[in-house]
N, C-alpha and C. Protein backbone atom coordinates (compact mmCIF):
# COMPACT_ATOMS: atom_id res chain seq x y z
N UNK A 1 97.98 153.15 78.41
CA UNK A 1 98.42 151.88 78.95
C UNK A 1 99.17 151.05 77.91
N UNK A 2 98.65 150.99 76.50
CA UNK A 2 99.42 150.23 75.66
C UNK A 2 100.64 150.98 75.65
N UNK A 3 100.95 151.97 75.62
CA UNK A 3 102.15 152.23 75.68
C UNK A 3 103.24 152.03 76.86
N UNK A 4 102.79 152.61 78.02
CA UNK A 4 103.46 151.94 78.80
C UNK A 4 103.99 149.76 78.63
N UNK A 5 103.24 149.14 77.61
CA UNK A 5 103.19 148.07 78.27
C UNK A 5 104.09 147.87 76.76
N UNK A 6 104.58 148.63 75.79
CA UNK A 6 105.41 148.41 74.58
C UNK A 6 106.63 149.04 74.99
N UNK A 7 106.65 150.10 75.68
CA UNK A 7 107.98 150.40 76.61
C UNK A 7 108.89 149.69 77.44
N UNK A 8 107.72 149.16 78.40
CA UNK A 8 108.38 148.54 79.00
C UNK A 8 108.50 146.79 79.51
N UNK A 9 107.60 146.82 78.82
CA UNK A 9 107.63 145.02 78.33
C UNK A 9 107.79 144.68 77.00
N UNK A 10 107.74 145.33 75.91
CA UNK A 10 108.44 145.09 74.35
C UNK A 10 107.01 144.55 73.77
N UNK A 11 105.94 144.60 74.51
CA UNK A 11 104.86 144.31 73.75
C UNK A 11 103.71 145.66 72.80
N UNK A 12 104.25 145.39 71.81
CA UNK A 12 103.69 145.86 70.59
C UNK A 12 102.44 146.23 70.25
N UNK A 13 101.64 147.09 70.41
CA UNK A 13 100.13 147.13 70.53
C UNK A 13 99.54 146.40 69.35
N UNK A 14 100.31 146.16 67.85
CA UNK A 14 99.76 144.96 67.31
C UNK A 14 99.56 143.28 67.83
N UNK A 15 100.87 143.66 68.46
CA UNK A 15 100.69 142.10 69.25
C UNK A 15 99.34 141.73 69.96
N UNK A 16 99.23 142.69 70.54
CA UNK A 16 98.06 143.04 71.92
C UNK A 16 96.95 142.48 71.60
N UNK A 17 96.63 143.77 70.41
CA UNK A 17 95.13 143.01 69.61
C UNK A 17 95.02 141.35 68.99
N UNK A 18 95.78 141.51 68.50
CA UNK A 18 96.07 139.68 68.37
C UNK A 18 95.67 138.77 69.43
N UNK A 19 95.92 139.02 70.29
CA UNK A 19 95.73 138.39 71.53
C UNK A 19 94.12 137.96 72.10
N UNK A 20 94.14 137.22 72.66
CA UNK A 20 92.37 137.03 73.17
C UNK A 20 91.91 137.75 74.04
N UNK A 21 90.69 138.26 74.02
CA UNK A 21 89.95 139.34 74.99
C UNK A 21 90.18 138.87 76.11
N UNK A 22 90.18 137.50 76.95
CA UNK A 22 90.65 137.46 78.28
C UNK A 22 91.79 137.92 78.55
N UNK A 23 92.77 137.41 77.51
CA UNK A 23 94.41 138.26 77.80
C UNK A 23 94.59 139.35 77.59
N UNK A 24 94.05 139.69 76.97
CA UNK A 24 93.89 141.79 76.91
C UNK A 24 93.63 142.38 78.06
N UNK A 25 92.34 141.45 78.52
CA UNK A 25 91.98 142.05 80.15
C UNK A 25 92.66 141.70 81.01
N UNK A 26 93.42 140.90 80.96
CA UNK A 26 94.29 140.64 82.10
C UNK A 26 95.19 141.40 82.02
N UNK A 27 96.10 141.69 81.29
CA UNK A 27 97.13 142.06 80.46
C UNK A 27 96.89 143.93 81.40
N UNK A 28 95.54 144.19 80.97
CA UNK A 28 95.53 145.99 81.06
C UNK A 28 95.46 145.80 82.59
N UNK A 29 94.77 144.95 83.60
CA UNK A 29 94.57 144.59 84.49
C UNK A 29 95.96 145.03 85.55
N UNK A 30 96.98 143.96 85.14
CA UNK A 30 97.69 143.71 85.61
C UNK A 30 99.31 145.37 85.37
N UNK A 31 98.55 145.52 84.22
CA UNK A 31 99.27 147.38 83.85
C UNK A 31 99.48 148.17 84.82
N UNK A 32 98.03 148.06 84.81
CA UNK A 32 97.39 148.95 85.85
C UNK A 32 97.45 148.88 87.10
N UNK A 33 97.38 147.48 87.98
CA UNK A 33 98.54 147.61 89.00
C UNK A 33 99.65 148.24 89.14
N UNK A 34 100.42 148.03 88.01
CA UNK A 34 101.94 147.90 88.07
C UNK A 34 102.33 149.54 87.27
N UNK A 35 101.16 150.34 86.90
CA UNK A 35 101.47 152.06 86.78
C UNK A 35 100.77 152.31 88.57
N UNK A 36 99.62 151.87 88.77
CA UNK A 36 99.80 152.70 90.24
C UNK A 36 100.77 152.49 91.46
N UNK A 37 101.25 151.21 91.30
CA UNK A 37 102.48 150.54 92.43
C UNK A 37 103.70 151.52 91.87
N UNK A 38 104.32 152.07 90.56
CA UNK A 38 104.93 153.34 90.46
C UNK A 38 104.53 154.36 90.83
N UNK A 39 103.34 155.12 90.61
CA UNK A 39 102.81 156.60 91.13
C UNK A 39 102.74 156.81 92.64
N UNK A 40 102.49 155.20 93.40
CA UNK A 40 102.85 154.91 95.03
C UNK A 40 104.27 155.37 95.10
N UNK A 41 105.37 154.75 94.23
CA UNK A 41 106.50 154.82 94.89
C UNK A 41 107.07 156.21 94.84
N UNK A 42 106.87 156.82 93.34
CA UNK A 42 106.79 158.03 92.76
C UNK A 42 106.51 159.55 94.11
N UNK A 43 105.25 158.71 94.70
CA UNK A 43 105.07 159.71 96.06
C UNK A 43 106.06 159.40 97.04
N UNK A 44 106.07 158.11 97.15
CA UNK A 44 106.93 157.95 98.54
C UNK A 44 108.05 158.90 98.77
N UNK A 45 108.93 158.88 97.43
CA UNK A 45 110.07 159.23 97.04
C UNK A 45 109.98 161.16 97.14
N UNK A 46 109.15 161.40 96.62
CA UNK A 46 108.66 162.74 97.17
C UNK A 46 108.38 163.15 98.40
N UNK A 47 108.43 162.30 99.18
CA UNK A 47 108.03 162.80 100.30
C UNK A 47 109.11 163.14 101.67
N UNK A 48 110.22 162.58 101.00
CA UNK A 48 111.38 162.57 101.26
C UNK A 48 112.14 163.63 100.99
């Protein structure tokens, strides 16, 4: 997940840790939506 989220949001996994444990959890939270809302579309597109 940190990687996906230094790819494609420019955030730095040093940055990350820096950050406060609520924003970390939100942060992976909100990842993680936003890798399965791809692997959704990822199928859709396959299915085609």
């Amino acid at each position: 997940m940190l990687y996906s989220m230094w790819v494609q949001h420019n955030l730095r996994p040093g940055l990350f840790w820096q950050l406060p444990r609520g924003e970390q959890l939100l942060l992976l939270a909100f990842t993680d939506i936003e890798l399965e809302q791809m692997e959704k579309a990822r199928r859709e597109v396959a299915k085609r």
